[in-house]
N, C-alpha and C. Protein backbone atom coordinates (compact mmCIF):
# COMPACT_ATOMS: atom_id res chain seq x y z
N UNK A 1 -48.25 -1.00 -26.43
CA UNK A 1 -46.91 -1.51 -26.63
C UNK A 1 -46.20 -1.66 -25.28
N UNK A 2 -45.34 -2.41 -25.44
CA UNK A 2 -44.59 -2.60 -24.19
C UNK A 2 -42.78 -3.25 -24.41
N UNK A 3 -42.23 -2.34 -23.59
CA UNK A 3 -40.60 -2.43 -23.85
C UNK A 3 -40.18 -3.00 -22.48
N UNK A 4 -39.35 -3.53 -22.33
CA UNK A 4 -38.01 -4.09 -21.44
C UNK A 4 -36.69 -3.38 -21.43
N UNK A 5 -36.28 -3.23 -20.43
CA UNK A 5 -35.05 -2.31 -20.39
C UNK A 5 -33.90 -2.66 -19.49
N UNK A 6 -33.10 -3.18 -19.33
CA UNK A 6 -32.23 -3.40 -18.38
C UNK A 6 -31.22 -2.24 -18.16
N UNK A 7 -30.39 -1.86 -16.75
CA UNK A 7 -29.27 -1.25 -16.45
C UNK A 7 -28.81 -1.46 -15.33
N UNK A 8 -28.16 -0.56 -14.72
CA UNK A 8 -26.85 -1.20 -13.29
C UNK A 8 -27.18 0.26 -12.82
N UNK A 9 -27.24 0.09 -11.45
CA UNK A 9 -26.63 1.11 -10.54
C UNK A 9 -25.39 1.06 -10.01
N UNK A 10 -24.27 1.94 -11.25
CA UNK A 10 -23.07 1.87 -10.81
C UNK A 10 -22.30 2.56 -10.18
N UNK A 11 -21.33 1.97 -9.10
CA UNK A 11 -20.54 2.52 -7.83
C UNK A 11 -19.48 2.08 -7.80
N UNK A 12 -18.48 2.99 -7.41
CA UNK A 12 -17.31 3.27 -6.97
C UNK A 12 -16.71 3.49 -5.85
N UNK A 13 -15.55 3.60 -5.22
CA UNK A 13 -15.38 4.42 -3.91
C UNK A 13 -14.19 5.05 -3.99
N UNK A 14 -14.69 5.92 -3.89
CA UNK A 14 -13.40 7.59 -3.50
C UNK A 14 -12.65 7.82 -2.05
N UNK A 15 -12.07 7.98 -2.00
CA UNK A 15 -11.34 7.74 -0.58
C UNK A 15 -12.24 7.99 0.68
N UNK A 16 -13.11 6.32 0.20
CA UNK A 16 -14.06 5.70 0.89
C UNK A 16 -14.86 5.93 1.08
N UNK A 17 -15.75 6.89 0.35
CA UNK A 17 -16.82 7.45 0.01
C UNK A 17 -17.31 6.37 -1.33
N UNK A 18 -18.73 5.50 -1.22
CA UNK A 18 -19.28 5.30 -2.19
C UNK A 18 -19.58 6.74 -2.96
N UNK A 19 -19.42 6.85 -4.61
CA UNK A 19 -19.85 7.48 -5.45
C UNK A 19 -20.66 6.49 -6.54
N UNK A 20 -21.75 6.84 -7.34
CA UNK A 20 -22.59 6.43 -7.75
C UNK A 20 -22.59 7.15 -9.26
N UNK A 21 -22.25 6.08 -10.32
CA UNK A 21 -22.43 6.84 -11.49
C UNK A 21 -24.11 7.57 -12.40
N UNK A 22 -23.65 8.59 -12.30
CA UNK A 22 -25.33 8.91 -12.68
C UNK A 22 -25.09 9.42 -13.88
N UNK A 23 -26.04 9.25 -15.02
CA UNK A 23 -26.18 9.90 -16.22
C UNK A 23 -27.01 10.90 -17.00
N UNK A 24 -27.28 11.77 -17.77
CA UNK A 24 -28.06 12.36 -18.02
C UNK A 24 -27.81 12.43 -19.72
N UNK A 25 -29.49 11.79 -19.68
CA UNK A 25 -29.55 11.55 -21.25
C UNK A 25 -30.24 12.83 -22.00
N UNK A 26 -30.09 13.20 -23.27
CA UNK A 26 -30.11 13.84 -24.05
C UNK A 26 -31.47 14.61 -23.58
N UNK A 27 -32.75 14.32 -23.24
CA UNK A 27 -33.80 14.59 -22.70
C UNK A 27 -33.69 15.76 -21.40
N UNK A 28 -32.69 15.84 -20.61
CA UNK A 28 -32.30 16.06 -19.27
C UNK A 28 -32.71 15.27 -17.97
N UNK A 29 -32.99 14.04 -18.64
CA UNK A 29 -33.53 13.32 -17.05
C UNK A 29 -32.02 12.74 -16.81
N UNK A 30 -31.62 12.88 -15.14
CA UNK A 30 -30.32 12.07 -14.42
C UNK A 30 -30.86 10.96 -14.27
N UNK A 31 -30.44 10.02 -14.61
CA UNK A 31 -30.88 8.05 -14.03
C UNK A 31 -29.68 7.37 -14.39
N UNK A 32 -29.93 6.37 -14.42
CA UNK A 32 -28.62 5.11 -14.42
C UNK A 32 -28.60 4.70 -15.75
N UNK A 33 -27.32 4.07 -16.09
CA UNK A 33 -26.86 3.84 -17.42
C UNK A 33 -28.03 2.35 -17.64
N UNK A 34 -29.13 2.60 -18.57
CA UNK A 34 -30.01 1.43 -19.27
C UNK A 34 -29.79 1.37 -20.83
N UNK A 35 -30.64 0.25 -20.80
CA UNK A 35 -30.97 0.43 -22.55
C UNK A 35 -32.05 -0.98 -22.67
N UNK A 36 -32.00 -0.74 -24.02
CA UNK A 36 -33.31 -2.06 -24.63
C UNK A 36 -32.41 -3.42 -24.40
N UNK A 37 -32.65 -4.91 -24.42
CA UNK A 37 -32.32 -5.88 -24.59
C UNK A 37 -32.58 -6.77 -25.70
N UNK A 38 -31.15 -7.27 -26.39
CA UNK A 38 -31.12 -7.51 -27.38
C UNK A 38 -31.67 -8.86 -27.21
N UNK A 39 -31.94 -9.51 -28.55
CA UNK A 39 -32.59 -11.06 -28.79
C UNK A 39 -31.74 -11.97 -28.56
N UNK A 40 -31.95 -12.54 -27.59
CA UNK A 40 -30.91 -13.99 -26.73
C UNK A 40 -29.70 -13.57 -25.86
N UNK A 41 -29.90 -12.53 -25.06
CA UNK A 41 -29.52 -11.62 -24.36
C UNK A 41 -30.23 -11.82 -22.71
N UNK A 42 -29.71 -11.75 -21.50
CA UNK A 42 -29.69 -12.38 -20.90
C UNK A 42 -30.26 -10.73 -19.65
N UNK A 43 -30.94 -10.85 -18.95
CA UNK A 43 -31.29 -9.58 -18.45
C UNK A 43 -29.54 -8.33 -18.37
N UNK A 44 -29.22 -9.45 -17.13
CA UNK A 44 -27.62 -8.95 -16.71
C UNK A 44 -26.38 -8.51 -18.15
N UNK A 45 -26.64 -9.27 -18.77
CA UNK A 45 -25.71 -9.21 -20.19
C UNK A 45 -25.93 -8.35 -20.45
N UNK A 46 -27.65 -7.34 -20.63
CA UNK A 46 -27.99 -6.39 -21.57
C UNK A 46 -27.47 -5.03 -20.31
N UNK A 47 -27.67 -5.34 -19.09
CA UNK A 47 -27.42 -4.48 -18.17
C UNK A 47 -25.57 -4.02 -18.41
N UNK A 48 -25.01 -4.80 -18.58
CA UNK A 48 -23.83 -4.75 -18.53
C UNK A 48 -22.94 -4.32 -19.96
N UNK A 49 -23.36 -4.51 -20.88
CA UNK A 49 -23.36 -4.10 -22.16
C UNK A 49 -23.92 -2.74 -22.57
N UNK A 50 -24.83 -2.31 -21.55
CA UNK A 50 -25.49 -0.97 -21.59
C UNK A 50 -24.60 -0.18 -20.97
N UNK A 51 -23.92 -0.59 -19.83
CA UNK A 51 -22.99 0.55 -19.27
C UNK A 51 -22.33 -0.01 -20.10
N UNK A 52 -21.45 -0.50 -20.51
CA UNK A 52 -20.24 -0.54 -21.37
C UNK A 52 -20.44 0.65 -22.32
N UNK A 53 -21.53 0.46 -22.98
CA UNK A 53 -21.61 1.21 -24.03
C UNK A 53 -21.81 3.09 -23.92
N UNK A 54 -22.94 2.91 -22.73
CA UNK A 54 -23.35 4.32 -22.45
C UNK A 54 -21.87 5.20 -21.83
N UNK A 55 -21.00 4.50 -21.02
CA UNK A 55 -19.87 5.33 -19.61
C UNK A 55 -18.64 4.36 -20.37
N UNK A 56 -18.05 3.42 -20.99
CA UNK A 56 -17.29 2.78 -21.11
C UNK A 56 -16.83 2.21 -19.83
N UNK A 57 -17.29 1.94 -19.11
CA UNK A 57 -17.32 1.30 -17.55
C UNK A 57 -17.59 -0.31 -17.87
N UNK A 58 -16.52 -1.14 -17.25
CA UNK A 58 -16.37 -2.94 -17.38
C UNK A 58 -16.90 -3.09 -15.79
N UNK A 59 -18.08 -3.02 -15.03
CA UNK A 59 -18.23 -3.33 -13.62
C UNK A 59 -18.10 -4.97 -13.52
N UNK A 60 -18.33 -4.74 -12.07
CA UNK A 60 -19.03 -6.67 -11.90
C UNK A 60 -20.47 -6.34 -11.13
N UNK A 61 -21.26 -7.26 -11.38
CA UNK A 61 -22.62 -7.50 -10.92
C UNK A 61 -22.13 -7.94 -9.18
N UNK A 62 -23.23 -7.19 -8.57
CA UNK A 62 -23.02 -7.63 -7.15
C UNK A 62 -24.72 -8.82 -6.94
N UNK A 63 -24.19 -9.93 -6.72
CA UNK A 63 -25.40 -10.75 -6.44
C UNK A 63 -26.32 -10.23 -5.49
N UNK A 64 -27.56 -10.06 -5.53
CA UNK A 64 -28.49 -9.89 -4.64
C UNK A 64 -29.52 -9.14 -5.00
N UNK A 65 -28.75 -7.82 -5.01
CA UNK A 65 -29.53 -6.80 -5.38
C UNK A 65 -30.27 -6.54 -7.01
N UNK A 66 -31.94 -6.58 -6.73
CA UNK A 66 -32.67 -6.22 -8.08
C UNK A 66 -33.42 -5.39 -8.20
N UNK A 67 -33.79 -4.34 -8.87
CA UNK A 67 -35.16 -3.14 -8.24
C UNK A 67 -35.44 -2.95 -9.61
N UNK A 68 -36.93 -2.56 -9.89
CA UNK A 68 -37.21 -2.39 -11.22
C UNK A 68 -38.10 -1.04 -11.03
N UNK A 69 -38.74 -0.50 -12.08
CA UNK A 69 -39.58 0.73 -12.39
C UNK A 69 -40.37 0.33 -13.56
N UNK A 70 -41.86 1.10 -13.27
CA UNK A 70 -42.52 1.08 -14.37
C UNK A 70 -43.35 2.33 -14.89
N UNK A 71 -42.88 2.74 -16.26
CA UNK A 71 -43.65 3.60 -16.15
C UNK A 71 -44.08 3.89 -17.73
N UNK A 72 -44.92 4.61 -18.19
CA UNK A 72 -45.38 4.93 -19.53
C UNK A 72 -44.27 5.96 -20.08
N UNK A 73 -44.45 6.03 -21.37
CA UNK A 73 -43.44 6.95 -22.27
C UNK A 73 -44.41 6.96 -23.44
N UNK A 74 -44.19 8.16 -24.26
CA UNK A 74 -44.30 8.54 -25.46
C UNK A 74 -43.30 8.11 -26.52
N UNK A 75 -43.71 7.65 -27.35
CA UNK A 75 -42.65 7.32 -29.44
C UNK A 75 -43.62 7.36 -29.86
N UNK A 76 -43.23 9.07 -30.50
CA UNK A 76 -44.31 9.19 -31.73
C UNK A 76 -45.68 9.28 -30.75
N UNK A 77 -46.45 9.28 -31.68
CA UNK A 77 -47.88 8.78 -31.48
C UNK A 77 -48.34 7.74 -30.72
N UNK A 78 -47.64 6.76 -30.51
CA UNK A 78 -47.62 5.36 -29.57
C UNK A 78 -47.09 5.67 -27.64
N UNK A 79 -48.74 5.27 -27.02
CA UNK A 79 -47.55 5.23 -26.00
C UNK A 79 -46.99 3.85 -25.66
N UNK A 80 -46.37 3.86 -24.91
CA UNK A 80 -45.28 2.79 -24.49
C UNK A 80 -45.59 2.55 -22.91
N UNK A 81 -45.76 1.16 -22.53
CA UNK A 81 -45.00 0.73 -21.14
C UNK A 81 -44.59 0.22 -21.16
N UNK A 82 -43.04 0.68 -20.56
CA UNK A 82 -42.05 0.88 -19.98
C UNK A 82 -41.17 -0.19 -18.70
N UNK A 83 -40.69 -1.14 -18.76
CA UNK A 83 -40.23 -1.65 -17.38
C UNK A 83 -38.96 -1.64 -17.26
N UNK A 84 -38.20 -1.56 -16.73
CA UNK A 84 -36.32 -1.25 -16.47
C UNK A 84 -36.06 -1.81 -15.12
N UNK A 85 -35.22 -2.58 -15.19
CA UNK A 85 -35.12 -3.86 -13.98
C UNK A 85 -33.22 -3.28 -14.28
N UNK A 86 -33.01 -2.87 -12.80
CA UNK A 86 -31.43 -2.69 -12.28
C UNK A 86 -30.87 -3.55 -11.71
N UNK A 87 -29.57 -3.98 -12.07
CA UNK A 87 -28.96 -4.31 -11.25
C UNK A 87 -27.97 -3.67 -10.21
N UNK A 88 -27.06 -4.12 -9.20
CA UNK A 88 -26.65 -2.90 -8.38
C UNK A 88 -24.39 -3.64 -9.47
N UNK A 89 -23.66 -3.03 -10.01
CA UNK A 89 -22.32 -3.20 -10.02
C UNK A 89 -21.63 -2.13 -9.65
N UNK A 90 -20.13 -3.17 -9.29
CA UNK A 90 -19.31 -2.24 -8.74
C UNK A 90 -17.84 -2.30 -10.51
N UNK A 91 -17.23 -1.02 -9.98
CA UNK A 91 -15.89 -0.93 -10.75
C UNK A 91 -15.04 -0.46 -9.84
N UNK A 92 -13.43 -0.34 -10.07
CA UNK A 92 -12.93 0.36 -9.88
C UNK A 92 -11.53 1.12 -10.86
N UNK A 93 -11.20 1.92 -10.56
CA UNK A 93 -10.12 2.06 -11.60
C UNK A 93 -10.05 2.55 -12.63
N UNK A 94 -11.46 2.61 -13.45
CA UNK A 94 -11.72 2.46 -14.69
C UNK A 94 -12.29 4.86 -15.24
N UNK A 95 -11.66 5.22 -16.36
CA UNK A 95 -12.26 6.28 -16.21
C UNK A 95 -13.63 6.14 -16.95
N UNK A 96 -14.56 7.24 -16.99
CA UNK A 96 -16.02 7.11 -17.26
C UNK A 96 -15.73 7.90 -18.86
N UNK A 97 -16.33 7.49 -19.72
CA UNK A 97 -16.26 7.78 -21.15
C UNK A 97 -17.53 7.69 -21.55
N UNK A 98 -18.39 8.93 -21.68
CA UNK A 98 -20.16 9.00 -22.03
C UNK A 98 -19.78 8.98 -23.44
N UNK A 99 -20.78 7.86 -23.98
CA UNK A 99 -21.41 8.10 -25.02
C UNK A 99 -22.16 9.04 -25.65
N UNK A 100 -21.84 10.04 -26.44
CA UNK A 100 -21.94 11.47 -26.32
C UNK A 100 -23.62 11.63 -27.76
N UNK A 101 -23.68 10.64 -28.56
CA UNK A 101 -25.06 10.55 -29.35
C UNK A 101 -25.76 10.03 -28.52
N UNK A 102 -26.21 9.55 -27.26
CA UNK A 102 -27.01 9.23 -26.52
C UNK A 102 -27.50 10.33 -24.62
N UNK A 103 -26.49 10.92 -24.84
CA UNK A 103 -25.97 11.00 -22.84
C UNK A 103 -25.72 12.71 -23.26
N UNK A 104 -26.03 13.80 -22.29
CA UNK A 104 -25.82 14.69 -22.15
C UNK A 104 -24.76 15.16 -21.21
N UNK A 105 -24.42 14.72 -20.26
CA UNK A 105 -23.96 14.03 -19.09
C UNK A 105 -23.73 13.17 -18.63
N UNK A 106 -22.60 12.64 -17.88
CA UNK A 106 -22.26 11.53 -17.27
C UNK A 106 -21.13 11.66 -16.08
N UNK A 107 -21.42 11.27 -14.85
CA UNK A 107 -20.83 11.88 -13.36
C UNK A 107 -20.43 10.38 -12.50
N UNK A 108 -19.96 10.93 -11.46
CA UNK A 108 -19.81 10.03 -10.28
C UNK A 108 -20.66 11.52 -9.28
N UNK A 109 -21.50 10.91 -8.24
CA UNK A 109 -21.81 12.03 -7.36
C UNK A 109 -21.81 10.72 -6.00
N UNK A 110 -21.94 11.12 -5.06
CA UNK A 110 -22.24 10.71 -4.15
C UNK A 110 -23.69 10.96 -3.83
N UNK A 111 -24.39 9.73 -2.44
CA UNK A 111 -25.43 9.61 -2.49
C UNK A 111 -26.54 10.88 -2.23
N UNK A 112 -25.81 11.98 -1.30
CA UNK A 112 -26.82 13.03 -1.18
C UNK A 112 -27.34 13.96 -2.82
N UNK A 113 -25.91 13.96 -3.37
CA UNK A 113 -25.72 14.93 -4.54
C UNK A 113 -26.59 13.82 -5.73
N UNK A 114 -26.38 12.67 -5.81
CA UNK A 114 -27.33 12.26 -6.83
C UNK A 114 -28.66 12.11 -6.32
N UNK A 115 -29.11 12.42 -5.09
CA UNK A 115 -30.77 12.28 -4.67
C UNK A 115 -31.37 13.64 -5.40
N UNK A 116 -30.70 14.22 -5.14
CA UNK A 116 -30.91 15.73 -5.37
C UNK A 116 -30.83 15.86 -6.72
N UNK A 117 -30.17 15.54 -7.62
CA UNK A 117 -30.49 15.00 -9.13
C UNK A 117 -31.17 14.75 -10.00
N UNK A 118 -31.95 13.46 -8.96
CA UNK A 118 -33.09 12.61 -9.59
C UNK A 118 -34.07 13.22 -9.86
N UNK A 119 -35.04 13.36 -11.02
CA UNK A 119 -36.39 14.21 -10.83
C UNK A 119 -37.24 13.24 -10.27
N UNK A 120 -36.94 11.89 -10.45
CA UNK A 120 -38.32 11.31 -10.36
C UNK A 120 -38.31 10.24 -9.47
N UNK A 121 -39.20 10.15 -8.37
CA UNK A 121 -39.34 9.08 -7.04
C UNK A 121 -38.92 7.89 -7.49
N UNK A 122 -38.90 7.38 -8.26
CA UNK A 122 -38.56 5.69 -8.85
C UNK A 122 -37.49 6.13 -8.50
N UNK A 123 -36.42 6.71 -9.61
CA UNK A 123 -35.30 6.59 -9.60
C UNK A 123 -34.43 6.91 -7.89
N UNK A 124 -34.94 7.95 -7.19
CA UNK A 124 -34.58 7.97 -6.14
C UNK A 124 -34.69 6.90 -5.58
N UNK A 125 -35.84 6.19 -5.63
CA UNK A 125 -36.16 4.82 -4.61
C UNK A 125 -35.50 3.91 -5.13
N UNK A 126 -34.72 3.63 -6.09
CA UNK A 126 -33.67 2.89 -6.35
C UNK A 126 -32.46 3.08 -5.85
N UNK A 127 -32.36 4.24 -6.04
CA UNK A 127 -30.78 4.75 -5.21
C UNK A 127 -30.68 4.79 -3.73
N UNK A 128 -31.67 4.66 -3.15
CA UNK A 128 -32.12 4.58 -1.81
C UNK A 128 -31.68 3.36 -1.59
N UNK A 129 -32.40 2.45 -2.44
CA UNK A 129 -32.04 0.71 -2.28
C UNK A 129 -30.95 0.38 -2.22
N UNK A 130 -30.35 0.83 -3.43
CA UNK A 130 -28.77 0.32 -3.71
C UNK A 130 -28.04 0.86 -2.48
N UNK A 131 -28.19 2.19 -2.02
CA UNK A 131 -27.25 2.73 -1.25
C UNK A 131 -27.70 1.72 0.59
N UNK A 132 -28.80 1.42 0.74
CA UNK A 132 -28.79 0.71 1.70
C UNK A 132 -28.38 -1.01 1.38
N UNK A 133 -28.67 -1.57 0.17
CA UNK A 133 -27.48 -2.98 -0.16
C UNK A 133 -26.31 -2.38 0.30
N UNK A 134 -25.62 -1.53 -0.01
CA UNK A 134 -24.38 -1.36 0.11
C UNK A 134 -23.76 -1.37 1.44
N UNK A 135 -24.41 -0.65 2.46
CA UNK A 135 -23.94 -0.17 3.73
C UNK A 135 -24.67 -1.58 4.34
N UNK A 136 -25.54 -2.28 4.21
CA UNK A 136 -25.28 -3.79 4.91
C UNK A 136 -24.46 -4.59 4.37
N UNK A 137 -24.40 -4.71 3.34
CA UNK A 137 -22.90 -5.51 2.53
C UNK A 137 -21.55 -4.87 3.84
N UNK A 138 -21.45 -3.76 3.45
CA UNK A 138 -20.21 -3.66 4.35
C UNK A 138 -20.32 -3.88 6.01
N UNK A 139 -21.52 -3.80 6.45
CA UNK A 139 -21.38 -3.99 7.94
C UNK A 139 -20.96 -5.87 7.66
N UNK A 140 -21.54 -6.34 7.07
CA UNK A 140 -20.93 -7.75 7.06
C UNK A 140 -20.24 -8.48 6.44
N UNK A 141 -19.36 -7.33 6.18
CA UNK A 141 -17.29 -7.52 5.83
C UNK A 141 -16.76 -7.59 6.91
């Protein structure tokens, strides 16, 4: 079997500190707000509709940035692979409201405190990414 998954690596800034929303789903793994994609649903749409739903967070998509992961999972008796393609959005303003039947947790950390988070190298190597989009985005503001 094989699933599709879209989500956002979402960021903020605290008195000018990027913070990075991280979540922790019912399981205890910390990663970024994803989910499945619905039928005639558009990668970004499902990404963006996923944080809506998971943090109540309205971001905007920052053009450029894309990083994906692949990996196997267990349902049931079936295993599953797995692909989850991020995008990088920003918000501001907005408070974070976890979806509490899905999410165990739901934070803003900054980049050292969510490395330290992550259990698993993908997800770090995403946050790695995003956090270096970000700091060239701003050198060329």
């Amino acid at each position: 079997m094989y699933e599709r998954s879209c989500g956002a690596v979402v960021f903020t800034r605290e008195n000018g500190i990027v913070k990075y929303v991280i979540v922790r789903q019912k399981g205890g793994i910390w990663g970024f707000p994803k989910g499945h994609s619905k039928k005639f649903e558009s990668q970004k749409q499902t990404a963006l509709r996923e944080v809506q739903e998971e943090v109540g967070l309205t971001p905007e998509i920052i053009p450029g940035f894309q990083e994906q992961e692949m990996y196997n999972t267990q349902h049931g008796k079936h295993s599953v692979n797995k692909k989850v393609i991020y995008f990088l959005a920003y918000y501001q303003d907005q408070p974070i409201v976890m979806q509490k039947d899905e999410l165990s947790k739901a934070r803003l950390a900054d980049y050292e405190e969510a490395m330290s988070l992550m259990g698993f190298d993908s997800k770090k190597r995403i946050l790695t990414a995003a956090d270096s989009f970000i700091r060239e985005m701003e050198k060329q503001q």
